[in-house]
N, C-alpha and C. Protein backbone atom coordinates (compact mmCIF):
# COMPACT_ATOMS: atom_id res chain seq x y z
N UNK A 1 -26.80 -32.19 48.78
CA UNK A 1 -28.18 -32.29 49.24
C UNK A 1 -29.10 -31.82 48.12
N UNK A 2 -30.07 -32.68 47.89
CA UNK A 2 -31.23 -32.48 46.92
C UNK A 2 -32.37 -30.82 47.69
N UNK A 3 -32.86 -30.08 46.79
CA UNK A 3 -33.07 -28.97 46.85
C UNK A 3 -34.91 -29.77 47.26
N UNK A 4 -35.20 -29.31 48.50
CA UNK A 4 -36.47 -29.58 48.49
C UNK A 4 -37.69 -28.56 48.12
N UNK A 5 -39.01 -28.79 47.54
CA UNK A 5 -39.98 -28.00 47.04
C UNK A 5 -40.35 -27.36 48.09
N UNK A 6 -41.07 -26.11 47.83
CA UNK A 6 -42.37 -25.49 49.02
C UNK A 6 -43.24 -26.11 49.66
N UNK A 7 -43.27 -25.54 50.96
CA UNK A 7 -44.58 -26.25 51.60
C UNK A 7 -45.82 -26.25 50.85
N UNK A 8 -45.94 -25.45 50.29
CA UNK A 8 -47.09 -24.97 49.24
C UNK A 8 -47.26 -26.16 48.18
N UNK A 9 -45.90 -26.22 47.16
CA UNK A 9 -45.91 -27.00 46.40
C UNK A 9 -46.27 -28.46 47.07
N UNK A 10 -45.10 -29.15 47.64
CA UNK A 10 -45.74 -30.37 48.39
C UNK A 10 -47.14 -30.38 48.79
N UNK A 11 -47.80 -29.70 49.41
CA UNK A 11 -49.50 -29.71 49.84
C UNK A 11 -50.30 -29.86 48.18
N UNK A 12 -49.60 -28.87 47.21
CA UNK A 12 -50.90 -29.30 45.98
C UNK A 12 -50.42 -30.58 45.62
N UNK A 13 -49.62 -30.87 45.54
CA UNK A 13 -49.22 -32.51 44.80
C UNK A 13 -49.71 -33.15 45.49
N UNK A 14 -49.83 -33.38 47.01
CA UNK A 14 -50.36 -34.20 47.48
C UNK A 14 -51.86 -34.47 47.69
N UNK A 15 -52.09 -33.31 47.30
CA UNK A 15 -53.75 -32.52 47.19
C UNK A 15 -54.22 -33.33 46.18
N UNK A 16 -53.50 -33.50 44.57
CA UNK A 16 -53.92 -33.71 43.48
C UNK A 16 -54.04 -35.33 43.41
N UNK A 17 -52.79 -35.80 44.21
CA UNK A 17 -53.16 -37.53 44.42
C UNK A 17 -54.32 -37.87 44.84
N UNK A 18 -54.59 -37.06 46.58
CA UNK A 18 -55.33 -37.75 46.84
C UNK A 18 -56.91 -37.21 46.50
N UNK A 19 -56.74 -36.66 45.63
CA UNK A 19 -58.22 -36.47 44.48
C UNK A 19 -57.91 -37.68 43.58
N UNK A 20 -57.63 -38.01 42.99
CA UNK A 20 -56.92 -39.40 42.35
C UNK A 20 -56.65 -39.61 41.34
N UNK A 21 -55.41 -38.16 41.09
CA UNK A 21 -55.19 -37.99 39.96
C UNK A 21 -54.13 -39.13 39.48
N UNK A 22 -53.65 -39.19 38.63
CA UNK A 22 -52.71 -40.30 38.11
C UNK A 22 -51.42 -40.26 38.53
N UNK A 23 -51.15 -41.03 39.38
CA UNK A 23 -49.66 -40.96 39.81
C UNK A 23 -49.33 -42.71 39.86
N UNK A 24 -47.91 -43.06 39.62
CA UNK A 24 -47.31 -44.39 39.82
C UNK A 24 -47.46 -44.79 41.16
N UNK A 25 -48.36 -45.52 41.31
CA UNK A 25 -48.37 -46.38 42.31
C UNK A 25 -48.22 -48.09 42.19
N UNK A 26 -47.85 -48.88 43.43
CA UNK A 26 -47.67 -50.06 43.81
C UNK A 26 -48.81 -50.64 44.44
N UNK A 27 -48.90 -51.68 45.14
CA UNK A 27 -49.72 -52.63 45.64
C UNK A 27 -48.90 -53.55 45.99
N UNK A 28 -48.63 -53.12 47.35
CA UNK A 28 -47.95 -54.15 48.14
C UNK A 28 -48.47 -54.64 49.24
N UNK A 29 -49.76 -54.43 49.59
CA UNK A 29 -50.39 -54.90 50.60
C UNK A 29 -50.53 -56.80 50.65
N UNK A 30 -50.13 -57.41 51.54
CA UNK A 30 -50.29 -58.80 51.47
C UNK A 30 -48.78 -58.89 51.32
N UNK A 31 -48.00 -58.34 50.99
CA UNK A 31 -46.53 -58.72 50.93
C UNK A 31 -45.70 -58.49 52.39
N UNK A 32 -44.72 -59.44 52.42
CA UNK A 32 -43.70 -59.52 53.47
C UNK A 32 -42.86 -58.09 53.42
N UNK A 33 -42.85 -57.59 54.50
CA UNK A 33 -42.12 -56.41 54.68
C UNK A 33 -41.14 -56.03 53.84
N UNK A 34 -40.05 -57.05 53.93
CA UNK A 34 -38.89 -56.84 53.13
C UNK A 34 -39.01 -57.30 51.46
N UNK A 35 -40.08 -57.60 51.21
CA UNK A 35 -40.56 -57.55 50.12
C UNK A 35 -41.26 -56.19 49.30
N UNK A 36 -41.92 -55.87 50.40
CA UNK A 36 -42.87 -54.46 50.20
C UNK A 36 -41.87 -53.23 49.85
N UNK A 37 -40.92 -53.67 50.68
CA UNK A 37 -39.73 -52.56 51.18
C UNK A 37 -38.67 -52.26 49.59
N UNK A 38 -38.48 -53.49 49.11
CA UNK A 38 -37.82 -53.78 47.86
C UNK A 38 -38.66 -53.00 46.73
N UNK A 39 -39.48 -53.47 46.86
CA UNK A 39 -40.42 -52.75 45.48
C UNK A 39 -41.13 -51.63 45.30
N UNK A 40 -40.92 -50.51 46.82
CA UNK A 40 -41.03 -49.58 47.13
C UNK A 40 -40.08 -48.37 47.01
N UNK A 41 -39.10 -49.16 46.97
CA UNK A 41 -37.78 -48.52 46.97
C UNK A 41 -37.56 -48.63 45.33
N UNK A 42 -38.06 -49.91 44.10
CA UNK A 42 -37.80 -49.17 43.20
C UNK A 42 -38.85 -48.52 42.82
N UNK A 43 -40.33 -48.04 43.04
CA UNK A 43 -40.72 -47.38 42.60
C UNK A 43 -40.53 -46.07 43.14
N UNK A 44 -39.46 -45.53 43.89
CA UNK A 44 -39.30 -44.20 44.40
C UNK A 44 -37.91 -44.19 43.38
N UNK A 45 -37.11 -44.55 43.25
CA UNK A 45 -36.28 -44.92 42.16
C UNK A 45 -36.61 -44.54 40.99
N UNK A 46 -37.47 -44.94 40.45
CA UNK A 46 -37.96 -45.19 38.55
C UNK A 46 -38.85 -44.09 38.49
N UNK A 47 -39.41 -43.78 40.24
CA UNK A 47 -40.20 -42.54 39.47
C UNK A 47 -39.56 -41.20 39.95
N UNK A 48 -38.62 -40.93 40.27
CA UNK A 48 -37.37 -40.05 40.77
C UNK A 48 -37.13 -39.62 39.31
N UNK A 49 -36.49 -41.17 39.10
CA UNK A 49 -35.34 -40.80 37.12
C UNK A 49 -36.75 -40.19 36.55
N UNK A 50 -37.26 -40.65 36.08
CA UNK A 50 -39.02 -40.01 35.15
C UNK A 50 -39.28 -38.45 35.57
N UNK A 51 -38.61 -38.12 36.39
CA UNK A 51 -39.25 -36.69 37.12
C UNK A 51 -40.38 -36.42 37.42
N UNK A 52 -41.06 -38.00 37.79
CA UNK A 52 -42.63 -37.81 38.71
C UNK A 52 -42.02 -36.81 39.97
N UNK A 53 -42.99 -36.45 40.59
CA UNK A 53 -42.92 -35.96 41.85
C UNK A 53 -43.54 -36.30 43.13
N UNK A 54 -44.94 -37.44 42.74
CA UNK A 54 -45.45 -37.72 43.27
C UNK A 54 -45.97 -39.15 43.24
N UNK A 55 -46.30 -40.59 44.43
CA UNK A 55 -46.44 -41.40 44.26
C UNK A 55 -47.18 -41.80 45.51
N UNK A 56 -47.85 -43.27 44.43
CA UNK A 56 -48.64 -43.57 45.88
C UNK A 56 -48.45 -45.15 46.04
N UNK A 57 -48.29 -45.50 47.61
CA UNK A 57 -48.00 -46.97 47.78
C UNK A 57 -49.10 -46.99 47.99
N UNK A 58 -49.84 -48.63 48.21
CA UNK A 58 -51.09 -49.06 48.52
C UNK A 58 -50.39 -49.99 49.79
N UNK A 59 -50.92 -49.93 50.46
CA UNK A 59 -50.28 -51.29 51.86
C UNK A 59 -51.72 -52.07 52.44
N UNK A 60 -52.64 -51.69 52.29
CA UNK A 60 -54.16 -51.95 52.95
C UNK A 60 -53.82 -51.48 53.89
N UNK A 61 -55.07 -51.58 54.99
CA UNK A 61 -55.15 -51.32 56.48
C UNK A 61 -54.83 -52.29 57.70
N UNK A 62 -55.62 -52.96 57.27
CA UNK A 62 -54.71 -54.20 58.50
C UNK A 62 -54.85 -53.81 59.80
N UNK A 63 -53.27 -54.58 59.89
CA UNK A 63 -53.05 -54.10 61.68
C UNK A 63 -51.66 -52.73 61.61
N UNK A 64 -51.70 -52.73 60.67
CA UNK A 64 -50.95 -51.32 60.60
C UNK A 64 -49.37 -51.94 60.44
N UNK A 65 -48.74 -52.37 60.49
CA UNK A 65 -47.31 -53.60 60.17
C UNK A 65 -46.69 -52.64 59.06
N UNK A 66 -47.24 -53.12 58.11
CA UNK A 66 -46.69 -52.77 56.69
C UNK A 66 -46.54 -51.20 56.74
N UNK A 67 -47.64 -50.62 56.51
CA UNK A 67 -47.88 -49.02 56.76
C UNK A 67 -46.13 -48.38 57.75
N UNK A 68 -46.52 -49.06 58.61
CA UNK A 68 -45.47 -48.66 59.82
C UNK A 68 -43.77 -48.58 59.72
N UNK A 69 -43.97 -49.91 58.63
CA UNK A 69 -42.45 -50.00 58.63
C UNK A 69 -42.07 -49.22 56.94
N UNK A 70 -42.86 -48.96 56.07
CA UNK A 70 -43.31 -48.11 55.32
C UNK A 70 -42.58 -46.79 55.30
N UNK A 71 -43.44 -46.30 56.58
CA UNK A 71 -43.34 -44.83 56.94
C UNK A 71 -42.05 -44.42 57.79
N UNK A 72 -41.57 -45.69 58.20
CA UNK A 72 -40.20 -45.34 58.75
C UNK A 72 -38.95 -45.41 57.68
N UNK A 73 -39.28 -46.46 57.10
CA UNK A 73 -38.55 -46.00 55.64
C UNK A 73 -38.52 -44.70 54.94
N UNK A 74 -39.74 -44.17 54.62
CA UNK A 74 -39.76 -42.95 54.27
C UNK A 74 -39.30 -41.94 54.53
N UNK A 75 -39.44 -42.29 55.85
CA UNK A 75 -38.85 -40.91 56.85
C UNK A 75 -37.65 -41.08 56.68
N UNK A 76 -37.01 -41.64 56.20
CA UNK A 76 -35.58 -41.98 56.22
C UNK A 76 -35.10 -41.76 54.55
N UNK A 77 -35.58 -41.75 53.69
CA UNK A 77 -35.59 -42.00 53.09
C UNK A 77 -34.32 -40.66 51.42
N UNK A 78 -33.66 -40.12 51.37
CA UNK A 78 -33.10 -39.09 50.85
C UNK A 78 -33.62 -38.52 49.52
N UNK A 79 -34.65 -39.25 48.96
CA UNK A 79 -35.45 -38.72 47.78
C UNK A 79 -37.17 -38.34 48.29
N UNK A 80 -36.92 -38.64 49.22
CA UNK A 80 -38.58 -38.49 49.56
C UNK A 80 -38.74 -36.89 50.26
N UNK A 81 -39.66 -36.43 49.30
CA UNK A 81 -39.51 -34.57 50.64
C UNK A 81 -40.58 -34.82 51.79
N UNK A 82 -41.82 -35.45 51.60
CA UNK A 82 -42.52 -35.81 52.42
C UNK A 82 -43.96 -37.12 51.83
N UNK A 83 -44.43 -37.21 53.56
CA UNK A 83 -45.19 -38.37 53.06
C UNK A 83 -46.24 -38.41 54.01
N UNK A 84 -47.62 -38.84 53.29
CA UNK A 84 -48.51 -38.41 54.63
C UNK A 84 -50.17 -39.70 53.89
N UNK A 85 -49.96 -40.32 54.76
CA UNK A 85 -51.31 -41.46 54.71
C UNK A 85 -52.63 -40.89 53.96
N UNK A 86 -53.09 -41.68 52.93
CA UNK A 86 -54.20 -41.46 52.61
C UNK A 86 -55.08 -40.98 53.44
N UNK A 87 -56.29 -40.10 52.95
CA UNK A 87 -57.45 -39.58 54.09
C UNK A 87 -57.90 -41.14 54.47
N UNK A 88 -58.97 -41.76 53.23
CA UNK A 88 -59.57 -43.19 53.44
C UNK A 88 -58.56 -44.18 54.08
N UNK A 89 -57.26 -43.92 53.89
CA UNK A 89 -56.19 -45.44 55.02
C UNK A 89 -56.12 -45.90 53.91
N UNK A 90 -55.13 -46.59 54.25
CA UNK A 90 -54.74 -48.04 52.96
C UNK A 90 -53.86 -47.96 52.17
N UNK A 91 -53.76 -46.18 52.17
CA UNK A 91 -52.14 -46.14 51.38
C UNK A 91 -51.61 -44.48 51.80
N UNK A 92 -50.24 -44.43 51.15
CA UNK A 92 -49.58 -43.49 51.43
C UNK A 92 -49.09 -43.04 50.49
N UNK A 93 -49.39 -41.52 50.50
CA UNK A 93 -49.02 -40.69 49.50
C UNK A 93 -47.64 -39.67 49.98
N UNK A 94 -46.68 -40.05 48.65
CA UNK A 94 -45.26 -39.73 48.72
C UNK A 94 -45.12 -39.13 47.93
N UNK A 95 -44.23 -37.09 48.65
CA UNK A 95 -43.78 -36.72 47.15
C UNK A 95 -42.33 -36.78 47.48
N UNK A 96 -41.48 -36.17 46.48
CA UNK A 96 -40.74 -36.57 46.14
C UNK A 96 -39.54 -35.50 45.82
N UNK A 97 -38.30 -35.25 46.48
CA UNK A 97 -37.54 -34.24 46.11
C UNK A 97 -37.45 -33.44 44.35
N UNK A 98 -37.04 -32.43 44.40
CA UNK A 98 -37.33 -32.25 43.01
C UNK A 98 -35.62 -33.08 42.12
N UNK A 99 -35.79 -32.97 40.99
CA UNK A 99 -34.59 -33.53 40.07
C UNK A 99 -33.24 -32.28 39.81
């Protein structure tokens, strides 16, 4: 089992995204689920190996679809420590177990 960060730690990383600091993000909004799902999965991947810690998907808002099946991924997910929706909507900010 991967060693997860502090509650503390997770809250500033996620703090610092969603001020909008520079983190690897995607843009998968408009894409087919299992499309979204693919290219989500390697950017939790590529930015795992890099020793990011933190990332952000874009999904838009919509009818909530994408987001949804997203976040159930996540939750599932064995590199992800946690994950919690933009304030503005439209995307989701993911950190990330440590290395």
């Amino acid at each position: 089992m991967l060693p997860l960060p502090s509650l503390d730690e997770l809250d500033a990383l996620l703090f610092l995204a969603e001020a909008g600091a520079e983190v690897p993000e995607i843009d998968v909004h408009g894409e087919r689920i299992d499309q979204a799902l693919i290219e989500a999965e390697r950017l939790v991947q590529s930015s795992f190996i890099k020793g990011e810690r933190v990332l952000r998907l874009i999904h838009g808002k919509g009818e909530g679809r994408l987001r949804d099946a997203l976040h159930r991924w996540l939750g599932t997910h064995r590199l992800v420590a946690r994950y919690q929706e933009a304030a503005m909507g439209g995307a989701t900010l993911v950190a990330l177990v440590e290395r």
